[in-house]
Each structure stands twice: as C-alpha cells, then as structure tokens.
Protein backbone atom coordinates (compact mmCIF):
# COMPACT_ATOMS: atom_id res chain seq x y z
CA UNK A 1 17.95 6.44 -18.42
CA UNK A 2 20.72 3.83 -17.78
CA UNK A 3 22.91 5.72 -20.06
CA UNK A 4 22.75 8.87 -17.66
CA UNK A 5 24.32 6.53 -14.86
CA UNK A 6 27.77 7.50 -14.04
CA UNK A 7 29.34 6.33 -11.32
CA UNK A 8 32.00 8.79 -9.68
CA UNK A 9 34.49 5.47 -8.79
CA UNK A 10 34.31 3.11 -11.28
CA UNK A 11 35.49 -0.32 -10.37
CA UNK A 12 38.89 -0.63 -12.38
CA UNK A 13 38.25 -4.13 -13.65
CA UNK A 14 34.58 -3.53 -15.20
CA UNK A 15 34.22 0.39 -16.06
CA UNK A 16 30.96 -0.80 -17.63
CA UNK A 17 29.51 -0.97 -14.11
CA UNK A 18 25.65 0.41 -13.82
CA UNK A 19 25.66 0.43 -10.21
CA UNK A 20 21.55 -0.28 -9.63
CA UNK A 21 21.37 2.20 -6.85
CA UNK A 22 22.32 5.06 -9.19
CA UNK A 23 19.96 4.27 -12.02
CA UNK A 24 17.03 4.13 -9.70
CA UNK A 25 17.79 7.17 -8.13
CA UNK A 26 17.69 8.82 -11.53
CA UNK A 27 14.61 7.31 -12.46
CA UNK A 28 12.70 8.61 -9.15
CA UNK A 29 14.44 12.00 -9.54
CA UNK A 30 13.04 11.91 -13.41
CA UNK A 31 9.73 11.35 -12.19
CA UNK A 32 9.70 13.52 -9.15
CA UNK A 33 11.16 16.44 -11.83
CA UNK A 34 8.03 15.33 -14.34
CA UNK A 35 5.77 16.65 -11.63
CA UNK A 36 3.34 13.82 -13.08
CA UNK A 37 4.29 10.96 -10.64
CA UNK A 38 1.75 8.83 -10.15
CA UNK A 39 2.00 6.16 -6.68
CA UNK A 40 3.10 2.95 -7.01
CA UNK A 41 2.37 0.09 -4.09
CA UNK A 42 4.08 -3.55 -3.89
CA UNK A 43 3.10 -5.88 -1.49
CA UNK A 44 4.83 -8.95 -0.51
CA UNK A 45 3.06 -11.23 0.93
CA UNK A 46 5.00 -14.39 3.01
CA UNK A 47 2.10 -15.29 4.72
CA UNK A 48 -1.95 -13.33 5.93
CA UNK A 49 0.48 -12.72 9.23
CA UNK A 50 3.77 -11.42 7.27
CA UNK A 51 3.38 -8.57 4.65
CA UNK A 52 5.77 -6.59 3.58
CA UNK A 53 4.66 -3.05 1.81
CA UNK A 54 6.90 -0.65 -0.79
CA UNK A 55 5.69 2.33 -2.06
CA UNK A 56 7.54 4.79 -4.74
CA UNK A 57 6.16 6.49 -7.76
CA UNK A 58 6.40 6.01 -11.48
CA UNK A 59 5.74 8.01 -14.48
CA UNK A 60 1.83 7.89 -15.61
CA UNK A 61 0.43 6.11 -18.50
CA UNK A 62 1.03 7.71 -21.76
CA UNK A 63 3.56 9.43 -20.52
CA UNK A 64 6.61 9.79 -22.92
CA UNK A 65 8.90 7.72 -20.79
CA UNK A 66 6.10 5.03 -19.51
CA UNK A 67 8.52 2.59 -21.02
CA UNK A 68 11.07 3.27 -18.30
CA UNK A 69 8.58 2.29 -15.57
CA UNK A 70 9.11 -1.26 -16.68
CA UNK A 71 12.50 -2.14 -15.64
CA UNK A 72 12.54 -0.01 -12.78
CA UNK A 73 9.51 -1.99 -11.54
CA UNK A 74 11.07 -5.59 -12.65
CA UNK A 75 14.32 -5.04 -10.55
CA UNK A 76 11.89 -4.03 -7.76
CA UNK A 77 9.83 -6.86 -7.49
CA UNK A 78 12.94 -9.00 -8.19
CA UNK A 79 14.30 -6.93 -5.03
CA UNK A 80 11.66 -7.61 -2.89
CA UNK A 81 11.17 -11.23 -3.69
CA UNK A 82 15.02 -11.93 -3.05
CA UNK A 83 15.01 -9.62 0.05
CA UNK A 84 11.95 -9.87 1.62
CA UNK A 85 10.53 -13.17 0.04
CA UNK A 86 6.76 -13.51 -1.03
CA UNK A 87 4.16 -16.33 -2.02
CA UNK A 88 1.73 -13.49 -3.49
CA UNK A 89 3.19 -10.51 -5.25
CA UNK A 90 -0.03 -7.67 -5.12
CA UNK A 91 0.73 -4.48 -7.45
CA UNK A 92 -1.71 -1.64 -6.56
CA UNK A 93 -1.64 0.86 -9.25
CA UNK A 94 -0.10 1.23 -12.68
CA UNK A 95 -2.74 -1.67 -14.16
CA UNK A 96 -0.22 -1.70 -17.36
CA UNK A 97 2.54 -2.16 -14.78
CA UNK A 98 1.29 -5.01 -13.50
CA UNK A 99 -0.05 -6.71 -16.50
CA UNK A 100 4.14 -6.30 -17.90
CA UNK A 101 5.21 -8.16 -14.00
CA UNK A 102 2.47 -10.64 -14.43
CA UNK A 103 4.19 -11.91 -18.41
CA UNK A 104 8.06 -11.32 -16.87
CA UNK A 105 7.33 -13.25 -12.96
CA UNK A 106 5.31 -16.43 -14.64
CA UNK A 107 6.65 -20.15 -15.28
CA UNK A 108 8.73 -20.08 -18.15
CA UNK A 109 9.37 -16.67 -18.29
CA UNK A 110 12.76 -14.79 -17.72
CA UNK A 111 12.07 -14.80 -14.14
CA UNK A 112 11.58 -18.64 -13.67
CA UNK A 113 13.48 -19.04 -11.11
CA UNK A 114 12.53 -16.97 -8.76
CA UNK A 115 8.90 -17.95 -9.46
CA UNK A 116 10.07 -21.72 -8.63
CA UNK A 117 12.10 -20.45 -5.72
CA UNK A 118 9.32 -18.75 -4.00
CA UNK A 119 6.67 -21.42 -4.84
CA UNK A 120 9.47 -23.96 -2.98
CA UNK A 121 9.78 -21.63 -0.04
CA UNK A 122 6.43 -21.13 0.81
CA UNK A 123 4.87 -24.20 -0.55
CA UNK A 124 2.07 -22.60 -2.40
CA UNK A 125 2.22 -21.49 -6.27
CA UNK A 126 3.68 -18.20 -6.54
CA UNK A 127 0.68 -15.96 -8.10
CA UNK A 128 1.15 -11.68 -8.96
CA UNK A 129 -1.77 -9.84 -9.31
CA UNK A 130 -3.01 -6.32 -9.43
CA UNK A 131 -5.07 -4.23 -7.61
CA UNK A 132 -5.92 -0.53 -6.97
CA UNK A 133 -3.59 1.13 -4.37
CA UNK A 134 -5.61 1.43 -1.52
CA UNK A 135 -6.55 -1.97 -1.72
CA UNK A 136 -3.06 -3.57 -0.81
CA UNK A 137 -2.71 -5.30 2.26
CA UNK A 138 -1.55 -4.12 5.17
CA UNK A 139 1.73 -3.94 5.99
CA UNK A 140 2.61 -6.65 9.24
CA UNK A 141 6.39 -7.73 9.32
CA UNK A 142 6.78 -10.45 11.79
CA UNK A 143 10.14 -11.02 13.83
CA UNK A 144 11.74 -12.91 16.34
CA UNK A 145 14.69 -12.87 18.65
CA UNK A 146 17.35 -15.12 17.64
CA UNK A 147 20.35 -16.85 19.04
CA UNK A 148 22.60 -15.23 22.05
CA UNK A 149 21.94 -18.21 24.22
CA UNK A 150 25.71 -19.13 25.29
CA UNK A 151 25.22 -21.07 28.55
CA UNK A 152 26.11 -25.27 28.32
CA UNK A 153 28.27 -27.21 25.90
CA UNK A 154 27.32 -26.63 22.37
CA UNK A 155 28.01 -27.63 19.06
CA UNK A 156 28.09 -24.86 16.58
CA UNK A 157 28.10 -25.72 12.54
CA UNK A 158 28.55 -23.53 9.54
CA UNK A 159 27.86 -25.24 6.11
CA UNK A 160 29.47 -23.32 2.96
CA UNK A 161 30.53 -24.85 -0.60
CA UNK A 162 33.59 -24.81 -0.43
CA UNK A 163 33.90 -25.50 3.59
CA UNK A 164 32.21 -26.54 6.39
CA UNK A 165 33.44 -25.08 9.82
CA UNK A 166 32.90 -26.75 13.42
CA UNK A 167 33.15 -25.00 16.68
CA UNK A 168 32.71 -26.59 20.40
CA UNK A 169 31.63 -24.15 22.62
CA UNK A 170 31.55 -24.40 26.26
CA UNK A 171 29.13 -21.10 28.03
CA UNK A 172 30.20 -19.11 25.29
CA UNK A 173 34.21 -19.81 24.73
CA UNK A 174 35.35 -21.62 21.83
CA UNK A 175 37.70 -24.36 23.05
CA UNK A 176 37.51 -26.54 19.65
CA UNK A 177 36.89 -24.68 16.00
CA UNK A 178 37.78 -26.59 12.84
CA UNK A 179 37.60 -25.82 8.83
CA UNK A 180 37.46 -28.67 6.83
CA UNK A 181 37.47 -28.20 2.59
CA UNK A 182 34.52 -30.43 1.01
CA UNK A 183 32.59 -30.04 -2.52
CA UNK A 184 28.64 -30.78 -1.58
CA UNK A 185 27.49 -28.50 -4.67
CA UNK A 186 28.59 -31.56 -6.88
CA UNK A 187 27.56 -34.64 -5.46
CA UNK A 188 24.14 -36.54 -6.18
CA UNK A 189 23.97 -38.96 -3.43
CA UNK A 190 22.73 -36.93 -0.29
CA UNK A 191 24.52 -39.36 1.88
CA UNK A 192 27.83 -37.72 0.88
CA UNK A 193 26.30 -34.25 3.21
CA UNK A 194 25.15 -36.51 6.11
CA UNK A 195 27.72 -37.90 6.59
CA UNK A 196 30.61 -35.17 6.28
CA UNK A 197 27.88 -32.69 8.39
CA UNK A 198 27.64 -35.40 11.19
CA UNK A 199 31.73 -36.22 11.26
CA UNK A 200 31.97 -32.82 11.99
CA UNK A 201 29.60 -32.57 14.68
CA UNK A 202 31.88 -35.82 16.42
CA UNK A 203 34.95 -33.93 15.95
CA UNK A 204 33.59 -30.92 18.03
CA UNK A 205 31.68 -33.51 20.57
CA UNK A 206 35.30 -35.01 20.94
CA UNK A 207 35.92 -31.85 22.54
CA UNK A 208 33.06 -31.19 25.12
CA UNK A 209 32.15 -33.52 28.61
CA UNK A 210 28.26 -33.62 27.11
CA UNK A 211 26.61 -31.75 24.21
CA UNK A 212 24.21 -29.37 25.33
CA UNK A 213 22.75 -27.78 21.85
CA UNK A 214 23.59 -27.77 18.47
CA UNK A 215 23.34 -25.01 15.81
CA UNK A 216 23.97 -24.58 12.62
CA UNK A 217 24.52 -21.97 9.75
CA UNK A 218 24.18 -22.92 5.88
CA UNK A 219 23.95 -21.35 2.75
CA UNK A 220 19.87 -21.79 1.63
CA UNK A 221 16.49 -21.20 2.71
CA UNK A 222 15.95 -22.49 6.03
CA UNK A 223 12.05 -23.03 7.65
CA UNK A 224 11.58 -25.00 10.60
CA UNK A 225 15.19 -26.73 10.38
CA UNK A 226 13.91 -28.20 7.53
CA UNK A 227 15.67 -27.71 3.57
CA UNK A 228 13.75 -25.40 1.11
CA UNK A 229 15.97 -24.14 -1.54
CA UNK A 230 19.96 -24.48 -0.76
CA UNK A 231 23.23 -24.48 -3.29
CA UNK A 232 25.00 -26.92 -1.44
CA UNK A 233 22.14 -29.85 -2.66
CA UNK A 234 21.96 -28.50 -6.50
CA UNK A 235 23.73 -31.61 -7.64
CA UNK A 236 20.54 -33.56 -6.18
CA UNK A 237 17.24 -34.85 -8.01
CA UNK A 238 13.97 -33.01 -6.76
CA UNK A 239 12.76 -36.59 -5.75
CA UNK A 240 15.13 -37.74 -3.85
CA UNK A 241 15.82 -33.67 -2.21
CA UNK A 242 12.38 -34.16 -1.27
CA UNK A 243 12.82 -37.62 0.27
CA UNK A 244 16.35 -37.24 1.35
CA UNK A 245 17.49 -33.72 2.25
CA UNK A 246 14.22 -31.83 2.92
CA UNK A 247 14.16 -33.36 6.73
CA UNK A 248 18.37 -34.09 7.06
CA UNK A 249 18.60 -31.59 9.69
CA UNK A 250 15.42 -33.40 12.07
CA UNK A 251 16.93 -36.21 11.49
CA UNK A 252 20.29 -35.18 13.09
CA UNK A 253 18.41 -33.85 15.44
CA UNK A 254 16.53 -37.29 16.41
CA UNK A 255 19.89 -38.88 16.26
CA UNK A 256 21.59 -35.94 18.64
CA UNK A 257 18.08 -36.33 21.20
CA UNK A 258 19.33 -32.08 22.07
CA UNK A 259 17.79 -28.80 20.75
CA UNK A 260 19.15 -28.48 16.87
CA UNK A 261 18.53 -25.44 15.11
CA UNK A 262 19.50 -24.22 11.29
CA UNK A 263 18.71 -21.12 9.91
CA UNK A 264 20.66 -19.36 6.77
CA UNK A 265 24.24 -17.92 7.04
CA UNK A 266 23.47 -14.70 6.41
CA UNK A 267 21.16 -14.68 9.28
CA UNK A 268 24.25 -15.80 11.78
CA UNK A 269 26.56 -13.10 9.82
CA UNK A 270 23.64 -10.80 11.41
CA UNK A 271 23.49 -12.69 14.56
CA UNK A 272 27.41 -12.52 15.32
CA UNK A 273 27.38 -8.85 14.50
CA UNK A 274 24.67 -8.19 17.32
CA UNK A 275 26.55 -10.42 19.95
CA UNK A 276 30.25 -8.94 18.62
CA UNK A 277 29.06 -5.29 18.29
CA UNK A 278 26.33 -5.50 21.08
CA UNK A 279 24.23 -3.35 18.82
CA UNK A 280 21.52 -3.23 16.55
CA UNK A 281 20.08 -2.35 12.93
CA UNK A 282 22.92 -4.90 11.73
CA UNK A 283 23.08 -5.82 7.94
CA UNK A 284 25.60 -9.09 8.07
CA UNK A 285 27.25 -9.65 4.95
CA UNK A 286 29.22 -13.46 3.75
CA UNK A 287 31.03 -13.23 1.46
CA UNK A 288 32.26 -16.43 0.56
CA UNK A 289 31.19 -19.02 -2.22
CA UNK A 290 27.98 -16.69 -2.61
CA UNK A 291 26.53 -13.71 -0.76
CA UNK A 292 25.06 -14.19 2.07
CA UNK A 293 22.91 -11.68 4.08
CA UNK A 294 20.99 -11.28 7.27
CA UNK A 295 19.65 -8.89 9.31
CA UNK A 296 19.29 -7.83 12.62
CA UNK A 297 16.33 -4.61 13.59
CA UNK A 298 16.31 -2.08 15.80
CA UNK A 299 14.96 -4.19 18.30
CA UNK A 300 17.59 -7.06 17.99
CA UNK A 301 15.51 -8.98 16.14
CA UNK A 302 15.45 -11.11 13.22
CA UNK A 303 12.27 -10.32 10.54
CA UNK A 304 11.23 -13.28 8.64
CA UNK A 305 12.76 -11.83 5.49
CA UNK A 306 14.91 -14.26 2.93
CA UNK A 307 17.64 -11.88 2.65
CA UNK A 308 19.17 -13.61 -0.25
CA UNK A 309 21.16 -10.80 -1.37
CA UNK A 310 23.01 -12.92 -4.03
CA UNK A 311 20.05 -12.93 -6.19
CA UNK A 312 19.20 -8.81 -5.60
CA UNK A 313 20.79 -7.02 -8.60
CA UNK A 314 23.06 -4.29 -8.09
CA UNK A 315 24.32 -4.01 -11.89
CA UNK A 316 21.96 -3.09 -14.39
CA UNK A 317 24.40 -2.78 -17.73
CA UNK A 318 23.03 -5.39 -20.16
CA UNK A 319 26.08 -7.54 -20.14
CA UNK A 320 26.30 -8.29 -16.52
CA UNK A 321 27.60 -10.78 -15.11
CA UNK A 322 25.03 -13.80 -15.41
CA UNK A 323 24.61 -16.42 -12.31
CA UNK A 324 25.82 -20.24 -13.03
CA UNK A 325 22.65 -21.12 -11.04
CA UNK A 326 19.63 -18.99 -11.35
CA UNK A 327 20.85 -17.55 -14.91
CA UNK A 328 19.73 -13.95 -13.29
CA UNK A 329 22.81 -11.40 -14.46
CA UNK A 330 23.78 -8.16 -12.43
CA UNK A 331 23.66 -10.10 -8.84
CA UNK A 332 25.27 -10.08 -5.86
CA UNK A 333 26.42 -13.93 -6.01
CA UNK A 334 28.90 -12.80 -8.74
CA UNK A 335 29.79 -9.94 -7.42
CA UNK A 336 30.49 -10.02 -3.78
CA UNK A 337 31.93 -13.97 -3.42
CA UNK A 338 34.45 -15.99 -4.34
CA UNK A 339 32.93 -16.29 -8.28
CA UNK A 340 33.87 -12.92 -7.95
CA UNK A 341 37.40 -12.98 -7.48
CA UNK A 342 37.73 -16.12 -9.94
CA UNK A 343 35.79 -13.60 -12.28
CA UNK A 344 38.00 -10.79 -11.79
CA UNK A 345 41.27 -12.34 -11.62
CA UNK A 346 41.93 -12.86 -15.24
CA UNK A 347 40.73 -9.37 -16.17
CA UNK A 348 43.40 -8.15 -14.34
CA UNK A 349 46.44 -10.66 -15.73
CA UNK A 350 46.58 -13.60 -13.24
CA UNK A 351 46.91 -16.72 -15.02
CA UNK A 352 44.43 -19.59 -12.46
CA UNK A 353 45.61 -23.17 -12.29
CA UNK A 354 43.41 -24.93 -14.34
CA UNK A 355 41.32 -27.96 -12.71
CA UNK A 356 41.17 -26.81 -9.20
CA UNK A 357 38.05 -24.89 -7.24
CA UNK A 358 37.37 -21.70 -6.80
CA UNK A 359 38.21 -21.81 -3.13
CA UNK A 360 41.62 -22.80 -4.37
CA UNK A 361 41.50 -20.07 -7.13
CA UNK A 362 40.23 -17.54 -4.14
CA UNK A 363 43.52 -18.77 -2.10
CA UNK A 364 45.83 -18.31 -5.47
CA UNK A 365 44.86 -14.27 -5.39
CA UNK A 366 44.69 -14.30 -2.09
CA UNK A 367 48.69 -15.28 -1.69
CA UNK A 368 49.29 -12.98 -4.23
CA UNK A 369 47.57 -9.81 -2.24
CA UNK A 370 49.83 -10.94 0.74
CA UNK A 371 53.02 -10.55 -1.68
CA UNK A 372 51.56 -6.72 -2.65
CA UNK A 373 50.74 -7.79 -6.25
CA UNK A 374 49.00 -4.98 -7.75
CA UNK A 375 46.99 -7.27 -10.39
CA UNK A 376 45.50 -8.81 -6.59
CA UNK A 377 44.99 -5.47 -5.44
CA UNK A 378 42.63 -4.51 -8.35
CA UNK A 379 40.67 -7.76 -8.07
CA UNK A 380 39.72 -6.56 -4.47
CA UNK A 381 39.65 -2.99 -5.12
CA UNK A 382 37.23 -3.71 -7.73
CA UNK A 383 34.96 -6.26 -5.52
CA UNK A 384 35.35 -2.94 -3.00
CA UNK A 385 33.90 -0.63 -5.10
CA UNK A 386 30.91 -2.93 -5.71
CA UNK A 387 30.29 -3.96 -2.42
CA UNK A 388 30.24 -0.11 -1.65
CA UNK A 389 27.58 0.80 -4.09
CA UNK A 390 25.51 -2.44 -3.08
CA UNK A 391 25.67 -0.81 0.42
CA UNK A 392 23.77 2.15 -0.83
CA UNK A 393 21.40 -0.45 -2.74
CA UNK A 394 20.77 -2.28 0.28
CA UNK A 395 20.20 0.60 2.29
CA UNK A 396 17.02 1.67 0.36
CA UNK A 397 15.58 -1.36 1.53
CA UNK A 398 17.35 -1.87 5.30
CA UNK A 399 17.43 0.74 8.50
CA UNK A 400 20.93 0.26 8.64
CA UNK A 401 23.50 1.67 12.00
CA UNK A 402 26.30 -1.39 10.64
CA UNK A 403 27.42 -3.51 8.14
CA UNK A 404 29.77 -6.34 9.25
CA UNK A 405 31.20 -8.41 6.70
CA UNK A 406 32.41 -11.79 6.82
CA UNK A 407 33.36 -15.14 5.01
CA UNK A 408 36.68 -16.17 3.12
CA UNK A 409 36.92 -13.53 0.61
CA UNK A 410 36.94 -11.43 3.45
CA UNK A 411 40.18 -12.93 5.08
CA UNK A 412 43.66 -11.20 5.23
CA UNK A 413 44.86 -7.98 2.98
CA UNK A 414 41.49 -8.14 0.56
CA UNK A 415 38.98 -7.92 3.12
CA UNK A 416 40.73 -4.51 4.41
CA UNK A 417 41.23 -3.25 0.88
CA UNK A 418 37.26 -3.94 0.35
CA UNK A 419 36.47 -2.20 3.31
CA UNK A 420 38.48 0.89 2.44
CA UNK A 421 37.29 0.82 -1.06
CA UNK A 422 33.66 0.62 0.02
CA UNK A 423 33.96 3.49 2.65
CA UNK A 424 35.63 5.74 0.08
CA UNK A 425 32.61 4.93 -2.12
CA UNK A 426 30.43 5.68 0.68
CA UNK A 427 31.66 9.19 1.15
CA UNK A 428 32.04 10.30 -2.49
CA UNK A 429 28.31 8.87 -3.49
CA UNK A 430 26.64 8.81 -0.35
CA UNK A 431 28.15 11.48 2.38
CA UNK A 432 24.92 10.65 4.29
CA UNK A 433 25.20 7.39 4.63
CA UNK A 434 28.69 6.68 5.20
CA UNK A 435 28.30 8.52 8.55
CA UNK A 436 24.81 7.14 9.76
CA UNK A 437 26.33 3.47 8.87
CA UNK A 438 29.35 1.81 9.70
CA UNK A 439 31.26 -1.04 7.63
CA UNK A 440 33.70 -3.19 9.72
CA UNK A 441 35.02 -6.27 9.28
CA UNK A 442 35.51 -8.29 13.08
CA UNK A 443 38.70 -10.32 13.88
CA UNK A 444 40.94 -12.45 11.32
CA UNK A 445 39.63 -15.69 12.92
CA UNK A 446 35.86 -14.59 13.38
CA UNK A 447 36.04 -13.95 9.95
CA UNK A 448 36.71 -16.98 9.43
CA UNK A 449 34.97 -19.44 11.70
CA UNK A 450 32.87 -16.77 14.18
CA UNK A 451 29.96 -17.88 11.80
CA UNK A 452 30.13 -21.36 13.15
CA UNK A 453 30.77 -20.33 16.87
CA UNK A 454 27.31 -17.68 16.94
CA UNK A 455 25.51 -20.75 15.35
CA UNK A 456 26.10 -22.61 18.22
CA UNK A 457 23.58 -19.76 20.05
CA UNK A 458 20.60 -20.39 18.10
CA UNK A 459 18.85 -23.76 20.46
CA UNK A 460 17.53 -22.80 23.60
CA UNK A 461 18.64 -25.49 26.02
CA UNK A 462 16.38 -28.31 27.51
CA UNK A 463 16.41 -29.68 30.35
CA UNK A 464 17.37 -33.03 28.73
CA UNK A 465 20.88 -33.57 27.68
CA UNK A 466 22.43 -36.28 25.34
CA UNK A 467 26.41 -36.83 24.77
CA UNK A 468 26.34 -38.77 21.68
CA UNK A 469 23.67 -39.79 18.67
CA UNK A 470 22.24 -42.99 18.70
CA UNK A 471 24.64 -45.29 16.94
C-alpha cells in the first residue's frame, strides 16, 4: 500500500517522501472499503493512574492483505510509545498482531531502543502483551497545570546541544537573556554540564537584587527534576549517568536553597504558546538540534505524555533518513532540526565547511537564505513541506486549535518560508485542518530565547528566598 502514497507537494529535495500520514490513511480507507474490518485496541500504560487508549481497525486474519496490518500496527505502537510513553504496551485483538509487536518491541530487536528508553523512563522492564479487546484498561490520562507563575525574580534556563540560553526575569519582564554556544552531546565527564549550566545561572543572578525561582527547559525526559533519558548526556557512561547526572538538577537545587523545576523543551515550547497566545489545545514545536514537542489541552494543561516527537515517524519510504542516536529511520529528529538542514543542504548544491557543528552548518544556510539563495530556499522549503505533513500526522493523535513553532532553525527568512510551505500543505492535503488549526511562529527573539524566559514560570515561589548557592 505504500506504493499508492502520493503526496500532492512533494518536498523538492527528497521526492521519495512517504509522508506517514498518507499511507495510514490509505490503509484505514482499504480496510473500511474491505467491509471486513475487524477492531483494533492499544493501550499505553505510564502508570495503574495514567492510561492512554487507541482504537482503529485492521484487516481480519486470513485476509488477503493481513500482511499490511503489520507495519501499520508497528508505526503505531512506535507512535504511541514516543508520544504518549508507556511501561506496559496491552494489544486487545488481532492475537497474530500482537504476537508480530511482541518479536519487533523486545531487547535486541529492531525496536531496542525504544524498549530501553521506556524501561529507563518508567523504571520498570518494558513488557507488551495481548489481550481480548474488551479487556484493555481503561482509559485515565492524568494532567497538570504548568508554569505561568511570573511574580518575583527568577532565573529561567533552556538547555539545547548546540546552546544553552539564560534569561533573568523580574514579575514577568526579561531584563537579562543570554545565548551561549557549548557542545554537552560530546563530553564524558558530567562536570563539563554542571558547571557551564550553573555559570549560566550566575550570569542571570548578576542581573536580579535576589533570585526568587529557577526553571529550566532541556532536551530529554524529565520526572521529578530528575534525568531519565536526555541527548545532551549521550557522551556519558550509564554508571556514572546514574551516579552523576540522574540527580544534577536537585543538586542545583540544594545549592540554589529556591524552588527549581526542569521539565522537557517541548513542554515549555507548549507552555510559551499558552502564555504568548493566551489560548489552548497548543502543540509547541522546537526545532532546533532535534524536535522537540509539548503540549498544552483544552484545559491549559499539560498531560503526562513524553511527546518526543523526534522519534514518531512521519516517513515511511524504506530509505529514510536513519537517526545518529536511536538508529530509528523516517523520524522527526532528522527531519524537522538542524540534522535536517545539514542533511538537506548538500542535496541542494551548498558546499559545508568541513570540521565545524551543525549549529555552525545551520548558520552557513541560514546566511545564505538572508542573501535570497535559491539552493537555501529549497533546504527550507523542503523542511516546510515535511513539517506540514507531520502536522497532519500529529493531528491524528493531538486536539489541536495551534501549532507554534520555535528553536534556531526557526530564526529569520527559513522559519517564514517553513511556515508558508506547511500552510500551503495544509490546504492542498488537509482543507479541514488548515482552518480548525493555526501554525505561527511568535517574535524573532522569542524564537530564539522565549523558551528560556517561560521556563523561568515553571517553580511556584516559597516563602523562603536565597540570592546565591552555597559556595
């Protein structure tokens, strides 16, 4: 069924495209045509409190095209782990379904990653099992409100790979913001992140008569302020992560004696859309040296989804691009980042200085798009018509009024041509939902630093108030 994909706007730098939206669509409209659609249930289950329940149809056993339930139901579960998260997997239906998820989602199998991923997260093995439909758990999403607290002097971080961004906040208004280029994803001794995280928070204090709060947005898996699963400490053994970097952030916070909270970037990108837009049903998209994602429901609230979008495929041709990291091809971190543009740029004649970063590579096409090089303009035209059909993607999954996207890549002439190129997707594929949702991008400098200015938000003050860390 992949071959029956045909995207009307292909992205001019990889006609190849499978957008992942369109080839499930055709699936469920093959099976819904079949008349022979039989139900197909997924739970995810985060915790007995926090279930998460999807429910879609598949062809019947036997049936001549059985064989097609198979990857439509691996990129699901690979959806809903990425998106949603879970420490139990439960498959009700489809028996021969689920024994094919249980081989693919196991230790050593092409799904390894995620299987180690979710058993870090959640601190129990990952298991999938089976059972009959009606027996699924029930669905129970938990959420809470996050952030929006502006009142005191605050300290607001945001951790990327190629940057890390300060702000000093005083009852809401930025006096002090600060980018400062690092390179954490390389470096084995953990002492190398302290210390450039806590010379940042000085800087800011510099700025401030006390500190109040501190908050802070990184790229990872964030649970209690503590480190699950993050790019920026790859370069790090497991023992000393787990001795060194699991706790880094309560120990700032011990040091700083004020409320200190962390949560992922993609949750801020949410949380700055909310306080920017004063809205809701807010899907917050970074792009920067990954994809980032968080979201914000209809109540203003945040669910206690992952919403790492990076790993969620939206490209299903067999050559996709394949992540440096997790090894999984077709997903968002190569598509809608930086490794994008670094990706894209020689397939559309721009010679790269050799031996520099990707954030340097990023700036390279970037100066180029200001000059009105066309061979820039495809690179982001191309990342545009992506990012538009991973809209559609993430809309199956999201109750989405706005999308609000952020981060470097964003920045300058590219981060309008994305947004135009995504709308016009929007409107040829999906009339629908390019008028129930809205892409924006906010200011220039929000862009680039707003991340680091809604982190500051996240603590709810105390009573008690330090100025300094212990020395």
């Amino acid at each position: 069924m992949l071959s029956k994909v045909r995207p009307k706007i292909a992205p001019e730098l990889d006609e190849s495209f499978v957008p992942a939206v369109l080839a499930q669509r055709i699936f469920l409209e093959a099976v819904r045509e079949s008349g022979k659609g039989v139900p197909l249930r997924i739970a995810a289950v985060r915790t007995a409190n926090s279930v998460s329940v999807h429910e879609t149809t598949v062809f019947p056993a036997g049936h001549e095209h059985f064989i097609e339930n198979l990857w439509f139901a691996e990129s699901l579960v690979k959806t809903l782990l990425w998106q949603k998260g879970a420490q139990v997997v439960v498959v009700g239906g489809a028996a021969k379904i689920g024994d094919y998820l249980r081989t693919v989602f196991a230790k050593g199998g092409p799904h390894s990653f995620d299987v180690d991923t979710m058993t870090t997260v959640y601190e129990q093995p990952f298991e999938l099992r089976g059972a009959a439909p009606d027996d699924l758990p029930a669905a129970c999403d938990a959420s809470v409100a996050l952030g929006g607290h502006l009142e005191g002097c605050r300290i607001g971080f945001d951790l990327g790979a190629s940057d890390r961004k300060v702000s000093a906040v005083i009852d809401g208004n930025p006096v002090f913001s600060e980018e400062t280029v690092w390179n954490p994803r390389t470096q084995t001794d953990p002492s190398y992140h302290y210390g450039e995280i806590m010379t940042g928070l000085r800087r800011a204090a510099e700025h401030l008569p006390r500190v109040d709060a501190i908050g802070g947005s990184a790229a990872g898996i964030y649970v209690n302020n503590r480190v699950m699963v993050a790019s920026l400490f790859r370069g790090i053994a497991g023992d000393v992560f787990a001795r060194k970097v699991r706790d880094m952030f309560l120990r700032m916070k011990e040091e700083w004696r004020v409320p200190f909270t962390v949560v992922n970037d993609g949750e801020v990108t949410a949380l700055a859309g909310a306080m920017s837009l004063n809205a809701s049903c807010i899907l917050g998209i970074a792009m920067g040296s990954s994809e980032a994602g968080g979201y914000a429901n209809r109540d203003g609230k945040i669910a206690d989804w992952l919403n790492e979008l990076a790993f969620v495929p939206i490209d299903c041709q067999g050559n996709a691009a394949a992540d440096e990291w997790s090894g999984a091809r077709g997903c968002g971190a190569q598509y809608l980042s930086q490794e994008a543009v670094v990706r894209l740029a020689p397939l559309a004649g721009i010679t790269l200085p050799e031996g520099t970063t990707s954030a340097e590579k990023l700036l390279v096409v970037q100066e180029l798009m200001k000059d009105g090089d066309v061979r820039a303009q495809r690179v982001f035209r191309t990342i545009g018509t992506y990012f538009g059909y991973a809209v559609a993607q993430y809309a199956e999954f999201y109750d989405i009024d706005h999308v609000l996207i952020l981060g470097r890549v964003t920045s300058g002439e590219g981060g309008r041509m994305i947004l135009k190129q995504a709308s016009g997707v929007l409107h040829a594929e999906f009339p629908e939902l390019a008028e129930a949702a809205r892409i924006q991008l906010p200011d220039e400098r929000s862009r680039r630093v707003g991340q680091a200015t809604a982190a500051a938000s996240l603590p709810v003050l105390e009573e008690e108030k330090s100025n300094e860390p212990d020395k």
